[in-house]
Protein backbone atom coordinates (compact mmCIF):
# COMPACT_ATOMS: atom_id res chain seq x y z
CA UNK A 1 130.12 145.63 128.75
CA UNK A 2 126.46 145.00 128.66
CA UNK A 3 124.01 144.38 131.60
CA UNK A 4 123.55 140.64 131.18
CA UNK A 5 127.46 140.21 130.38
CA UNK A 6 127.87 140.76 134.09
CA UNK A 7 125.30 138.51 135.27
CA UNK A 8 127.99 135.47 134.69
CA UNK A 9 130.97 137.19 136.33
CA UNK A 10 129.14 138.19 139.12
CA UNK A 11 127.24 134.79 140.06
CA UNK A 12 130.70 133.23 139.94
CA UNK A 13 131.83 136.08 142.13
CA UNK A 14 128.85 135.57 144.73
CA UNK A 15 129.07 131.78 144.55
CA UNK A 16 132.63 131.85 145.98
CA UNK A 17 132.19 134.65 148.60
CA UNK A 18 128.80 132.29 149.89
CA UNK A 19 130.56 129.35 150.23
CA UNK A 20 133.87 131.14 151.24
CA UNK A 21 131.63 132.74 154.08
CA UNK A 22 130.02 129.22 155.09
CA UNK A 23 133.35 128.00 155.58
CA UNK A 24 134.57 129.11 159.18
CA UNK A 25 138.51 127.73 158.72
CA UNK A 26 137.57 124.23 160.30
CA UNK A 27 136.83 121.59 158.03
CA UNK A 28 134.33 119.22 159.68
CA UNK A 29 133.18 115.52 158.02
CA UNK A 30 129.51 114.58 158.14
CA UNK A 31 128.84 111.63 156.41
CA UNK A 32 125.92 111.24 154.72
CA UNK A 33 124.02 108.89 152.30
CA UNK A 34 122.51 109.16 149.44
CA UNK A 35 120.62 105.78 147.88
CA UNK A 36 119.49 105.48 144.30
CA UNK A 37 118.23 102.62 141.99
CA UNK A 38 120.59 101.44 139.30
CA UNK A 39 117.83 99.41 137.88
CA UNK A 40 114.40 97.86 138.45
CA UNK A 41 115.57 95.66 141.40
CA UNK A 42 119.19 96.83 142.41
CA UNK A 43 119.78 99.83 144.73
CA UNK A 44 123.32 101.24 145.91
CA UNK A 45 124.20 103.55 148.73
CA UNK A 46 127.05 105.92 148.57
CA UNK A 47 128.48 107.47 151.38
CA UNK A 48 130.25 111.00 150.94
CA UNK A 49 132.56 113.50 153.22
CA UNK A 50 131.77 117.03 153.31
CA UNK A 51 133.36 119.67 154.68
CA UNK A 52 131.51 122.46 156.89
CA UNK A 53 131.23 124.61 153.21
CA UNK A 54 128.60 121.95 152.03
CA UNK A 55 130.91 120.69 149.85
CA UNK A 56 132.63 117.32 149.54
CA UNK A 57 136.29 116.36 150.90
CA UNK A 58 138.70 117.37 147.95
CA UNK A 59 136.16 120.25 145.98
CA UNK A 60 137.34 123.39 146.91
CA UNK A 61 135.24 127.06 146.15
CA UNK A 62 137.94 127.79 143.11
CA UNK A 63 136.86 124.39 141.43
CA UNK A 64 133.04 125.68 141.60
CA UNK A 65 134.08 128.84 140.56
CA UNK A 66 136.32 127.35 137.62
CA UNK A 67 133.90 124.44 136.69
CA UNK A 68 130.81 127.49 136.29
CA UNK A 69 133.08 129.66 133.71
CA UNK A 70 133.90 125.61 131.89
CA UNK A 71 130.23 125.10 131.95
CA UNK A 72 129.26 128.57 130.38
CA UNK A 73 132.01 128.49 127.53
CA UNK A 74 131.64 125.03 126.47
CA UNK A 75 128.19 123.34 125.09
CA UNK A 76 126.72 122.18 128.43
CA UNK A 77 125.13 125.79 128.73
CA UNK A 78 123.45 124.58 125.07
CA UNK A 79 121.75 121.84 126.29
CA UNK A 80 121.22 122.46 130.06
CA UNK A 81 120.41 126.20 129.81
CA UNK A 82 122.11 128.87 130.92
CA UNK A 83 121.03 128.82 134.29
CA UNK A 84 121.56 125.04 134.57
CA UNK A 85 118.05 124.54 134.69
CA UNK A 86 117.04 122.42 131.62
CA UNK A 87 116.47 123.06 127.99
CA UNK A 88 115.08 121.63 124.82
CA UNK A 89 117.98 119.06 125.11
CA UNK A 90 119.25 118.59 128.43
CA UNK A 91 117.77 118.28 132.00
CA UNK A 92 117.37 120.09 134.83
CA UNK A 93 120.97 120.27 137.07
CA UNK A 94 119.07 122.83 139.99
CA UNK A 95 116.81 120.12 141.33
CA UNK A 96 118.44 117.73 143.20
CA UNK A 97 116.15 115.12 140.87
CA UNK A 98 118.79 113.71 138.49
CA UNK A 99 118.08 109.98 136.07
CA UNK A 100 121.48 109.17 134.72
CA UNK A 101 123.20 109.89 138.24
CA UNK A 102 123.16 109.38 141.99
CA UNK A 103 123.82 112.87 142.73
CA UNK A 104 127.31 112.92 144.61
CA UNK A 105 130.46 114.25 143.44
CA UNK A 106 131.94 111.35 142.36
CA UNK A 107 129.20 110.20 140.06
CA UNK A 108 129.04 113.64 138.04
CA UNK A 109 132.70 113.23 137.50
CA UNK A 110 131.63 109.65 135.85
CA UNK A 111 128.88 110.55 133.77
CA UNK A 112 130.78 113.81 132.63
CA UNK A 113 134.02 111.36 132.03
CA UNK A 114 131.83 108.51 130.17
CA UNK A 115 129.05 110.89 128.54
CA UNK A 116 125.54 109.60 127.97
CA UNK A 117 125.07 107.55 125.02
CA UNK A 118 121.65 108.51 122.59
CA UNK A 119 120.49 104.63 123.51
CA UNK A 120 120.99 105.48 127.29
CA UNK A 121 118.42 108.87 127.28
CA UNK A 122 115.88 108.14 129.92
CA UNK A 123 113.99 111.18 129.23
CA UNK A 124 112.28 110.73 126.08
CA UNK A 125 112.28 114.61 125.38
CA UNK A 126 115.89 114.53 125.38
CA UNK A 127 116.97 113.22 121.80
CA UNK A 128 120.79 114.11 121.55
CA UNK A 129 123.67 112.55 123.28
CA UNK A 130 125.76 114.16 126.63
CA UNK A 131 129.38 113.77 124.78
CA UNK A 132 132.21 112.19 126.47
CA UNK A 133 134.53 114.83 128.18
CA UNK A 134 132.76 117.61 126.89
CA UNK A 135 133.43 116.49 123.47
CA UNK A 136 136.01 117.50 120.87
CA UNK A 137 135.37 120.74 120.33
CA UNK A 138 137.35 122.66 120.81
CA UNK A 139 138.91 119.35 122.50
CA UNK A 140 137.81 116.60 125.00
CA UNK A 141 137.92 118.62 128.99
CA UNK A 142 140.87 117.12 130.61
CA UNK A 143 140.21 114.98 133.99
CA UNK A 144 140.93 118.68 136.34
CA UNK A 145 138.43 120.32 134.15
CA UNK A 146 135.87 117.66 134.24
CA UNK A 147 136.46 117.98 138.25
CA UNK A 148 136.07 121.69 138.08
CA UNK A 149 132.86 120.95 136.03
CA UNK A 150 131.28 118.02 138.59
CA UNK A 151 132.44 120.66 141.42
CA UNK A 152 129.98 123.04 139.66
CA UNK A 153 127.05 120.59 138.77
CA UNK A 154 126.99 119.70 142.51
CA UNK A 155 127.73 123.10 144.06
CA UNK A 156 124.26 123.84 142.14
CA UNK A 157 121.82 120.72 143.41
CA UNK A 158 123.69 121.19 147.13
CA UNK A 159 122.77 124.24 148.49
C-alpha cells in the first residue's frame, strides 16, 4: 500500500471518529433555515432538523462514511475532484456556495436522484452533464446509496 492509498481510508476513518466525538449520546433538534432563489423573482425557505452531530435527523456517521467511499469509486471524484473541491467539470462541494441546490440534505438527494441536465449548467465552465443516479456505469446508485452519497456532499459543506 502506497502513501496516498491511505489518505482515503483514513479521512473516512477521521470523519466518523469527529462526528462520532461531537455526538454526546443525546440527540438535540435545532431548526434552522436556509433560503435560496429558485429563480429571478421566487425564493423558498427550507427548514431542517439536526441532531447535536451537525448532521440532519435521519443521516447517521456510517452514511457519511459510506456515501465518501460511493463518491471516490464512482465518477463524481472525476468531475468534482478528489477532494470534493471542483475540477475541470464539476463545482466546488467544500464551500457551502452551491447553484443547482439549496444546500440541505434533502435537496442533494434530489439533484443526485434527477441529475443535472447539459441545458441546466449554470456555470458556463462546466460543459458536461451531472448523470441521473450516478449513471449506468457500472449501474444507476440505488435510492440508500444516493442517501449515503447526499449524507457525504453535506457532511462536507456542514462543518
Amino acid at each position: 500500500m502506497t502513501h496516498s492509498s491511505l489518505i482515503r481510508p483514513t479521512l473516512a476513518v477521521l470523519t466518523v471518529v469527529a462526528i462520532a466525538a461531537c455526538h454526546n449520546g443525546s440527540a438535540t433538534t435545532t431548526p434552522s433555515t436556509v433560503s435560496t432563489s429558485t429563480s429571478a423573482t421566487a425564493t423558498t425557505t427550507r427548514s431542517t432538523t439536526s441532531t447535536a452531530g451537525g448532521l440532519p435527523a435521519g443521516v447517521t456517521a456510517a452514511m457519511v462514511a459510506t456515501g465518501d467511499s460511493i463518491f471516490h469509486a464512482r465518477g463524481c471524484r472525476n468531475c468534482h475532484g478528489m477532494d470534493a473541491k471542483g475540477a475541470r467539470n464539476g463545482p466546488d462541494l467544500t464551500s457551502g456556495k452551491f447553484q443547482h441546490v439549496n444546500g440541505t440534505y434533502p435537496d442533494f438527494v434530489r439533484i443526485i436522484t434527477s441529475g443535472i441536465p447539459a441545458a441546466e449548467i449554470k456555470d458556463p465552465s462546466h460543459t458536461i452533464p451531472m448523470p441521473a443516479r450516478g449513471g449506468n456505469r457500472p449501474a444507476p446508485l440505488t435510492d440508500e446509496q444516493i442517501n449515503d452519497v447526499a449524507a457525504y456532499v453535506y457532511s462536507l459543506s456542514h462543518k
